[in-house]
Protein backbone atom coordinates (compact mmCIF):
# COMPACT_ATOMS: atom_id res chain seq x y z
CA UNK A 1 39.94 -26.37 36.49
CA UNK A 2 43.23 -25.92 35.29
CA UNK A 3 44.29 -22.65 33.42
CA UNK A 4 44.93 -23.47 30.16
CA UNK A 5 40.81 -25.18 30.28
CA UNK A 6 39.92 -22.01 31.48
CA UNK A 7 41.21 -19.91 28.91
CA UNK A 8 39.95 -22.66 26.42
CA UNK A 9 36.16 -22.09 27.48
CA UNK A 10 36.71 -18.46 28.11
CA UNK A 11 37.45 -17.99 24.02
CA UNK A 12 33.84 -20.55 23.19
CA UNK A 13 31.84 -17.41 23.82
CA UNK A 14 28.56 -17.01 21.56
CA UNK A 15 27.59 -13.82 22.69
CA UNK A 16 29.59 -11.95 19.74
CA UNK A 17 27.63 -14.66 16.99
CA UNK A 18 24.03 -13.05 19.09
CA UNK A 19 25.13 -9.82 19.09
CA UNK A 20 25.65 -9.83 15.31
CA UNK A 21 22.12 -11.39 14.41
CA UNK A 22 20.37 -9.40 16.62
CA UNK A 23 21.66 -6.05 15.14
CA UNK A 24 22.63 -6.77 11.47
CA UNK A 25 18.43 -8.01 10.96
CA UNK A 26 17.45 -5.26 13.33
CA UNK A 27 19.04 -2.66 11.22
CA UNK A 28 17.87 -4.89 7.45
CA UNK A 29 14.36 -4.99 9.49
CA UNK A 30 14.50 -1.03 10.00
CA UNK A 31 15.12 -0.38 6.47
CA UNK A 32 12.38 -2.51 5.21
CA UNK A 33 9.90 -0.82 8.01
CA UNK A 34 11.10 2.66 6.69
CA UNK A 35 10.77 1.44 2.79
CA UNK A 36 7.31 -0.24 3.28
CA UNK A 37 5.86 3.17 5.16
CA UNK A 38 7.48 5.16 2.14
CA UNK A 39 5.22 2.67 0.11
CA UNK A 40 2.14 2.71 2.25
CA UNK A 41 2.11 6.62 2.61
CA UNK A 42 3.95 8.23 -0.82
CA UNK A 43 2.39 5.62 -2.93
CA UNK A 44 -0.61 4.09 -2.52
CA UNK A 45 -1.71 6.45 0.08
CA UNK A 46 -3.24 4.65 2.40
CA UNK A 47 -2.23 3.11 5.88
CA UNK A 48 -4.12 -0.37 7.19
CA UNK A 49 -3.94 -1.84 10.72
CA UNK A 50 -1.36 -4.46 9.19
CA UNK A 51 1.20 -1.78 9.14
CA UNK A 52 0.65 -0.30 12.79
CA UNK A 53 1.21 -4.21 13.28
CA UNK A 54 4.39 -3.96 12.03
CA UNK A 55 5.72 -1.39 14.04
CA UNK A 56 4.30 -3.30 17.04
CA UNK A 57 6.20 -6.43 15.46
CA UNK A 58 9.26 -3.98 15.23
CA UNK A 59 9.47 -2.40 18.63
CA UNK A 60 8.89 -5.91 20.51
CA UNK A 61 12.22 -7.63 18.10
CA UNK A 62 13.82 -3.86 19.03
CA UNK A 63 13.28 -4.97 22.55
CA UNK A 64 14.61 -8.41 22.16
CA UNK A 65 17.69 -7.02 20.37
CA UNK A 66 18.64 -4.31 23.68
CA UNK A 67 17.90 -7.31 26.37
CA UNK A 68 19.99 -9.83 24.56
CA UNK A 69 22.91 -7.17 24.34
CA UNK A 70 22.70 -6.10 27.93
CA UNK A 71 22.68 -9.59 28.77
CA UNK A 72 25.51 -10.82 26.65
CA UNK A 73 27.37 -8.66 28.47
CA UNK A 74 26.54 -9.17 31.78
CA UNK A 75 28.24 -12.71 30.49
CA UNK A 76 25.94 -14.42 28.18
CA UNK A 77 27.32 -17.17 25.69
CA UNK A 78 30.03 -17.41 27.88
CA UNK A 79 30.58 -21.38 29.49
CA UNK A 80 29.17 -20.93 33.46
CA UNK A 81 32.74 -21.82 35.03
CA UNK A 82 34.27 -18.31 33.68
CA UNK A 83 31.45 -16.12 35.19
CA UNK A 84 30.91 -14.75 39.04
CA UNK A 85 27.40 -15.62 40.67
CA UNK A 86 26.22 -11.62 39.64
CA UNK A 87 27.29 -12.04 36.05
CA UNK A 88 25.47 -15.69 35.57
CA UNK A 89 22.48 -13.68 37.86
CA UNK A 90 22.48 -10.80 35.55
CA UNK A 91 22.79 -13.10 32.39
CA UNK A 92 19.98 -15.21 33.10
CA UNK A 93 17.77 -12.14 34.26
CA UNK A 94 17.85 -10.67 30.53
CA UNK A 95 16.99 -13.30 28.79
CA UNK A 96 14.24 -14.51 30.85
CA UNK A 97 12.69 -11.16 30.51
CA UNK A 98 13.32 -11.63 26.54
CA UNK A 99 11.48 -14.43 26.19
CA UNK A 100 8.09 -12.12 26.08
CA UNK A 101 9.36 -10.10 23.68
CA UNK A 102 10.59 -12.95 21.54
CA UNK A 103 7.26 -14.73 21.59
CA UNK A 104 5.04 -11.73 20.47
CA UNK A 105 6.88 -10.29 18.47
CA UNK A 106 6.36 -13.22 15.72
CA UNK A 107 2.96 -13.36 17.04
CA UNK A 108 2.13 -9.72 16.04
CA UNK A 109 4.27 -10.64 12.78
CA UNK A 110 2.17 -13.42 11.87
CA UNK A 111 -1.12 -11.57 12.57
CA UNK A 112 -0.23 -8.70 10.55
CA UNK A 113 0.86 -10.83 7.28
CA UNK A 114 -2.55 -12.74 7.56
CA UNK A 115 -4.56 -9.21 7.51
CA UNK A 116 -2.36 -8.28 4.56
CA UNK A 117 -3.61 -11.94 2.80
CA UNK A 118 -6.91 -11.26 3.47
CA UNK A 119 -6.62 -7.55 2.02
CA UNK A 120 -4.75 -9.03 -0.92
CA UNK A 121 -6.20 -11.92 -2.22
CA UNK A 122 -10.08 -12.44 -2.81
CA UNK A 123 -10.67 -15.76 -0.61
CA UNK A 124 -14.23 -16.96 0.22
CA UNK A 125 -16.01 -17.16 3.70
CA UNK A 126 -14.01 -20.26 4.35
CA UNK A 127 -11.10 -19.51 3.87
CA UNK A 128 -11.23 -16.35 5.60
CA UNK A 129 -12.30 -18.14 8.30
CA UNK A 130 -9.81 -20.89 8.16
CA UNK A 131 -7.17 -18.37 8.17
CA UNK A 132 -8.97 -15.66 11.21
CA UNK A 133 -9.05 -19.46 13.11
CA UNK A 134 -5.31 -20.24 12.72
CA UNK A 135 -4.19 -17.41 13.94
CA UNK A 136 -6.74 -16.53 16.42
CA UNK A 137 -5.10 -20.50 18.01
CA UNK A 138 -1.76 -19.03 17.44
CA UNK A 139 -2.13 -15.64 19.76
CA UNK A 140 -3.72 -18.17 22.27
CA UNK A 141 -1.06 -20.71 22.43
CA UNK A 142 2.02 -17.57 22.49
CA UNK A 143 0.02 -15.74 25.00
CA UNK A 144 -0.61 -18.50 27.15
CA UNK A 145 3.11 -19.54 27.14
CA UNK A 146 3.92 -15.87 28.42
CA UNK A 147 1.46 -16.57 31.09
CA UNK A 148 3.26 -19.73 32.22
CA UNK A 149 6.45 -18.56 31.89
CA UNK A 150 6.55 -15.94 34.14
CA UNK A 151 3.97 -17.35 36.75
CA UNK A 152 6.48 -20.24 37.09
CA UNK A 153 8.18 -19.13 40.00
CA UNK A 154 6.92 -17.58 42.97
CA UNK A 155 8.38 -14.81 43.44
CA UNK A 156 9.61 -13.95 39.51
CA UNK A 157 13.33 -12.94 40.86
CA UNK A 158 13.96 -16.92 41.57
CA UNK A 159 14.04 -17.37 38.44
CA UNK A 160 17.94 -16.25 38.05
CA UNK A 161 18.91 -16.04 41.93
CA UNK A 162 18.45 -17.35 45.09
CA UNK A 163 15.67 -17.26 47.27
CA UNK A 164 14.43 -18.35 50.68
CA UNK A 165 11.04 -18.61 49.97
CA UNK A 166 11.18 -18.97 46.56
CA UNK A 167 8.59 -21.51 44.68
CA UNK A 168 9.38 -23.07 41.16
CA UNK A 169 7.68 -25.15 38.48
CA UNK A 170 9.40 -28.10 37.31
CA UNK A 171 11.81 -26.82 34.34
CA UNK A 172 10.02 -29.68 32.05
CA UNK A 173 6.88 -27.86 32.34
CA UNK A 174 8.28 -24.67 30.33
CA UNK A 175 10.34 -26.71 28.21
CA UNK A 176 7.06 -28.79 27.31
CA UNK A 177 4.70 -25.82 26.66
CA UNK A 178 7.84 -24.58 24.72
CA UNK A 179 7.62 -27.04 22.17
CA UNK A 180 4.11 -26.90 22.00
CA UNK A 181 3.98 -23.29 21.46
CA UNK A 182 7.19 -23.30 18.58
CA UNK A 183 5.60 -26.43 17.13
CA UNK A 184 2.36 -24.52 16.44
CA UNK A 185 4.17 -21.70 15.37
CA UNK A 186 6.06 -23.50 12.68
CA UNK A 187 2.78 -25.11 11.35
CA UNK A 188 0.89 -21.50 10.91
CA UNK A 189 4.46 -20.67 9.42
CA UNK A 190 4.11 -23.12 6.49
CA UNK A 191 -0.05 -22.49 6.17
CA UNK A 192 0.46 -18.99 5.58
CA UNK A 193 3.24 -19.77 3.19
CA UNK A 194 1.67 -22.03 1.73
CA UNK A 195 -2.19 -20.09 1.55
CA UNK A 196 -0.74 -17.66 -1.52
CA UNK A 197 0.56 -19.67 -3.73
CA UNK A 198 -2.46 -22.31 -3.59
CA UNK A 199 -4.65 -19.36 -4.05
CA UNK A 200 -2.10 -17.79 -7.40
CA UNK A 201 -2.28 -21.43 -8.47
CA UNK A 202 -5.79 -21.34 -9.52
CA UNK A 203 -5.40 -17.62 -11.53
CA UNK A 204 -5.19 -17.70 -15.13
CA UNK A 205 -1.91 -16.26 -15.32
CA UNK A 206 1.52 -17.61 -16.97
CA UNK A 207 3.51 -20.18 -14.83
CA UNK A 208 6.32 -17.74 -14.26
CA UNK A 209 4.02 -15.00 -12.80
CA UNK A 210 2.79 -17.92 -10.62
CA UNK A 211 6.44 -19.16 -9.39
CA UNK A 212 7.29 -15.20 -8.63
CA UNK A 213 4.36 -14.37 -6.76
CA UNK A 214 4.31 -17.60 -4.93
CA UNK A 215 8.01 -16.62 -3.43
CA UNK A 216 7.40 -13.65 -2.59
CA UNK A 217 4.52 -13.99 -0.85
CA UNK A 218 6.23 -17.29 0.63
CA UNK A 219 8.99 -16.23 2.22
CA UNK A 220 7.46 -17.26 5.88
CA UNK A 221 9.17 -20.57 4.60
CA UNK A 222 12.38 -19.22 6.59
CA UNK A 223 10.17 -18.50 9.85
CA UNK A 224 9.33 -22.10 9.84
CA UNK A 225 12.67 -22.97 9.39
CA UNK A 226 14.19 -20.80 12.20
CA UNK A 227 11.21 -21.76 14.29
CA UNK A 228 11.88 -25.36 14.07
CA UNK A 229 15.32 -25.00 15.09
CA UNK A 230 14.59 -22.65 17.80
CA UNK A 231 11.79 -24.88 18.94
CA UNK A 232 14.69 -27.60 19.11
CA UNK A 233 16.89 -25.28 21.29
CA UNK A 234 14.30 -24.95 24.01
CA UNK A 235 16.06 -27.75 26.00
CA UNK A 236 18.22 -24.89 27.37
CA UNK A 237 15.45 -23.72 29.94
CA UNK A 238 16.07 -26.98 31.80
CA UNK A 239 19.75 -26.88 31.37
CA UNK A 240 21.52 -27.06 34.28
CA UNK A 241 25.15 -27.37 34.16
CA UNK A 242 25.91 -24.82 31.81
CA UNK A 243 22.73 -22.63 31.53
CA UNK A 244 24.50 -19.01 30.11
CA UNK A 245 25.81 -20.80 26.95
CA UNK A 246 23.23 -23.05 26.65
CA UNK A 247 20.01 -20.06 26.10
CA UNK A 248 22.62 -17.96 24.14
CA UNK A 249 22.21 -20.39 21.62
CA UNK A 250 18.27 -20.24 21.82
CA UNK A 251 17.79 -16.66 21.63
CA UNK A 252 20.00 -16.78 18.37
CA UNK A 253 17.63 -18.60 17.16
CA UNK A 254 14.36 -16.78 18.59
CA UNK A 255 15.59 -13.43 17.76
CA UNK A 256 16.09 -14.86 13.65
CA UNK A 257 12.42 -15.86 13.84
CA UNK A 258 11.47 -12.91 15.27
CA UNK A 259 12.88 -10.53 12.09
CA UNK A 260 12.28 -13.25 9.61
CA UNK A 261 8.56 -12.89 10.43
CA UNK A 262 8.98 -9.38 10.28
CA UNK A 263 10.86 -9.56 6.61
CA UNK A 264 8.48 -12.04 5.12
CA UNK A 265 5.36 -9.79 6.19
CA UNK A 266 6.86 -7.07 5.18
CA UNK A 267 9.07 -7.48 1.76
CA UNK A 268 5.89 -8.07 -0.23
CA UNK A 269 4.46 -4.67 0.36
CA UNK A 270 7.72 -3.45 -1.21
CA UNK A 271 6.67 -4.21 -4.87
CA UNK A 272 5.55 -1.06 -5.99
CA UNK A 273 8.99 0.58 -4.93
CA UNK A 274 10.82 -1.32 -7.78
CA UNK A 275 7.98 -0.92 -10.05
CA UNK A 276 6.93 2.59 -9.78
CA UNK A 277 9.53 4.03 -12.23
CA UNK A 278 8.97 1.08 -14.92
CA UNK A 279 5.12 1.51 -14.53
CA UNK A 280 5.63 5.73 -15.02
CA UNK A 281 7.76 5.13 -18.18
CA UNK A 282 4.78 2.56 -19.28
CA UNK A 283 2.09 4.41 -18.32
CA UNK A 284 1.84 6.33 -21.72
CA UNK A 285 2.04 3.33 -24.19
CA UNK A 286 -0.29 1.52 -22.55
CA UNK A 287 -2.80 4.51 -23.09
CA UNK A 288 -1.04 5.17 -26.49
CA UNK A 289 -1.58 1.48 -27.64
CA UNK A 290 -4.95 0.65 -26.48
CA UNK A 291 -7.09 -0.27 -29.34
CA UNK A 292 -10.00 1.78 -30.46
CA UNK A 293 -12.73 1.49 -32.83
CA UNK A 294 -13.70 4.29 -34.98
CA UNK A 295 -16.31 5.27 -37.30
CA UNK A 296 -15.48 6.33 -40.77
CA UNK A 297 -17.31 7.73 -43.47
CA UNK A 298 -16.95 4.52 -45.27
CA UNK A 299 -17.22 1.64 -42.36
CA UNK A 300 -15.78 0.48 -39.53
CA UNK A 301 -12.13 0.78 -38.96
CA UNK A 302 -9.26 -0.21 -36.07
CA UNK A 303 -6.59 1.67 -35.66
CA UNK A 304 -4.81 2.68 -32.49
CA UNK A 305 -2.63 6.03 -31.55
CA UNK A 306 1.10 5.73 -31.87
CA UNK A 307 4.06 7.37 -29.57
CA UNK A 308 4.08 10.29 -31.67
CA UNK A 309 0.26 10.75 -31.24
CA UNK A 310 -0.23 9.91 -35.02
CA UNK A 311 -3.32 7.19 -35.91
CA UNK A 312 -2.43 3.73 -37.80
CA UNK A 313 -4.80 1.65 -39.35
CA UNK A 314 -4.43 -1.69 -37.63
CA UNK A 315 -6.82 -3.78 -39.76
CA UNK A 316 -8.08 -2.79 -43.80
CA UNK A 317 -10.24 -6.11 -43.73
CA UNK A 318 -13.08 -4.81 -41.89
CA UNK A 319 -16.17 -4.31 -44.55
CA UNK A 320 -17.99 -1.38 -45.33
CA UNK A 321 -21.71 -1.55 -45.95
CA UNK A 322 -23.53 0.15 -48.84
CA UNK A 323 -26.95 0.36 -50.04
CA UNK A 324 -26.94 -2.42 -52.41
CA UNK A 325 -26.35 -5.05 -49.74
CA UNK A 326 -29.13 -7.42 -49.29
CA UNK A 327 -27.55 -9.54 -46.09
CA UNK A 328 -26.11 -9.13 -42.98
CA UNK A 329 -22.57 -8.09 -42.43
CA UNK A 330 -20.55 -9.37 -39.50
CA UNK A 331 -17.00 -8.18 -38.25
CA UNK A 332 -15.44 -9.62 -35.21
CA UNK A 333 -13.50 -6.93 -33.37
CA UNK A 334 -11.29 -7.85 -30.37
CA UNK A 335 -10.18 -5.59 -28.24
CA UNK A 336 -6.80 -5.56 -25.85
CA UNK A 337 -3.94 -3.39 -25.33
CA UNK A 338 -0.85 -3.64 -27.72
CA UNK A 339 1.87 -5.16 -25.57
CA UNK A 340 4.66 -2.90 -26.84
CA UNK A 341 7.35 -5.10 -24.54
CA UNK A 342 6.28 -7.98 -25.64
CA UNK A 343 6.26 -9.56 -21.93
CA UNK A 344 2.84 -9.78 -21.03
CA UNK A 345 2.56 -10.51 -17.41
CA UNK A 346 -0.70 -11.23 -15.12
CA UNK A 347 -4.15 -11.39 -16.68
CA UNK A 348 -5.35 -10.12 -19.78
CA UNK A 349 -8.61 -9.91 -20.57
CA UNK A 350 -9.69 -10.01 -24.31
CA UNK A 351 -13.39 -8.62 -25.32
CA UNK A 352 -15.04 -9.67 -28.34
CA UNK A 353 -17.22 -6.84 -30.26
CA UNK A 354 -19.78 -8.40 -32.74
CA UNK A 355 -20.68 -5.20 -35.07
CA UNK A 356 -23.88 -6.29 -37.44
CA UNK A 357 -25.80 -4.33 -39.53
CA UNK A 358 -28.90 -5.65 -41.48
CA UNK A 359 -30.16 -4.18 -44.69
CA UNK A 360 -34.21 -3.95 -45.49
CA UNK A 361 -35.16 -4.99 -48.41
């Protein structure tokens, strides 16, 4: 190889591009962590098995992050012809060992979102089931592609060096279980995406509030997509002829599944942060402007307490009974809150009061 190809293939390095993903979502990921245990602890004050999840989920992508940077630079993303025998060695060493720490940590990911479904949204036995049953197939699948991949060689260390003795799979037989395992992944990707927003769909709530909650409680959409692609990239674990530029390109791709899982469990928990000073400042007109019925000397009125704690007659068209009636007397009262924004969001609920008073005669 002449010089001037040398320097060429020395300057197509990826390990900069994986660097940057792995850190800039690790440190996104660790503010969202931080923000949704701020949530979980300050706000609603309680702390499920979904969130010790998280952390799991967290630590394992942490991992992924500190293997791909030790092995980018031991040489990783650079092209095989620039690197000694211990750099490609070392190179190929780190990333194997990633690939358990990229596989559970979406696995974790993806359990933890489905316990925060099933906390969040009233399904029925079968749908509980259906979802305990898709992911119960998906920890199977990931854990059993751990298993194979690091029982494939005999002993572990030929993997990414020489060996006398050593024993080896066929690559095909990783690469196959590979796509197996990311194709599965994808699919519970898009079901739990996909499980909210069928559920929202049936509420009685306005098509906006649908579209919204839908989103945000879809944004596994982006797992499925990075899956995909890094389920595509797994023919780098047979590549041969340039193997350190080849899975540099993979794990970019397994470590942005990895935090997107993360993000998408995680952002929806992070509601009541924006909402907690809008609900504080609303708290006191929505008491203020409930309606209340009231007994007066003369009848039945409706009236409702203001801001400035004063009472206003809603309604003068309610009768009063006397004495001389001789039939029955019916008012319909319905009772709500006074939406002082005029944006009514999620379900209201309107009650219908039938006050009826007979006279003898």
């Amino acid at each position: 190889m002449d010089k001037r190809a040398a320097a060429a293939l020395s300057k197509d390095n990826l390990g900069p591009d994986l660097l940057v993903v792995a850190w800039v979502f690790a440190s996104i990921s660790l503010i969202v962590v931080i923000m949704r245990t701020y949530v979980r602890v300050h706000i609603l004050r309680r702390f499920n098995i979904d969130d010790w999840l998280i952390y799991l989920t967290f630590i394992l992508a942490l991992c992924d992050s500190v293997l791909c940077t030790l092995a980018v630079r031991s040489g990783l993303g650079q092209h095989i012809h620039v690197l000694n025998p211990d750099q490609i060695s070392n190179s190929v060493k780190y990333i194997y060992i990633c690939e358990f720490f990229s596989i559970m940590s979406p696995c974790f990911g993806r359990i933890s979102y489905a316990i925060l479904l099933l906390q969040l949204i009233p399904t029925a036995k079968t749908q509980r089931r259906f979802l305990w049953t898709v992911i119960g197939i998906q920890f199977v699948v990931d854990v059993s592609t751990v298993i194979i991949s690091f029982t494939q060689c005999r002993p572990v260390s030929a993997y990414w060096g020489p060996n006398a003795k050593q024993y080896c799979w066929d690559p095909v037989v990783q690469q196959y279980t590979g796509f197996f395992q990311g194709s599965v992944c994808s699919l519970v990707d898009m079901i739990l995406a996909v499980f909210p927003a069928r559920l929202f769909w049936n509420l009685q709530m306005k098509l906006q509030t649908k579209i919204s909650l839908s989103v945000l409680m879809g944004l596994g959409v982006f797992a499925m997509v990075f899956s995909i692609v890094k389920t595509i990239k797994l023919q780098a674990i047979s590549e041969k002829g340039d193997p350190t530029y080849a899975l540099a390109d993979l794990a970019i791709w397994w470590t942005l599944e990895a935090y997107m899982v993360l993000l998408a469990a995680s952002i929806p928990t992070l509601k009541p942060v924006v909402r907690k000073r809008g609900n504080q400042s609303r708290r006191s007109k929505d008491r203020s402007s409930s309606f209340t019925l009231r007994k007066a000397a003369h009848g039945v009125s409706l009236s409702r307490r203001t801001e400035d704690g004063q009472w206003a007659i809603l309604s003068e068209d309610i009768p009063s009974w006397n004495g001389n009636d001789s039939h029955n007397k019916t008012t319909d009262v319905k009772l709500g809150n006074i939406n002082t924004s005029g944006n009514a969001e999620g379900i209201n609920k309107t009650t219908t009061v039938t006050v009826s008073r007979q006279e003898d005669h």
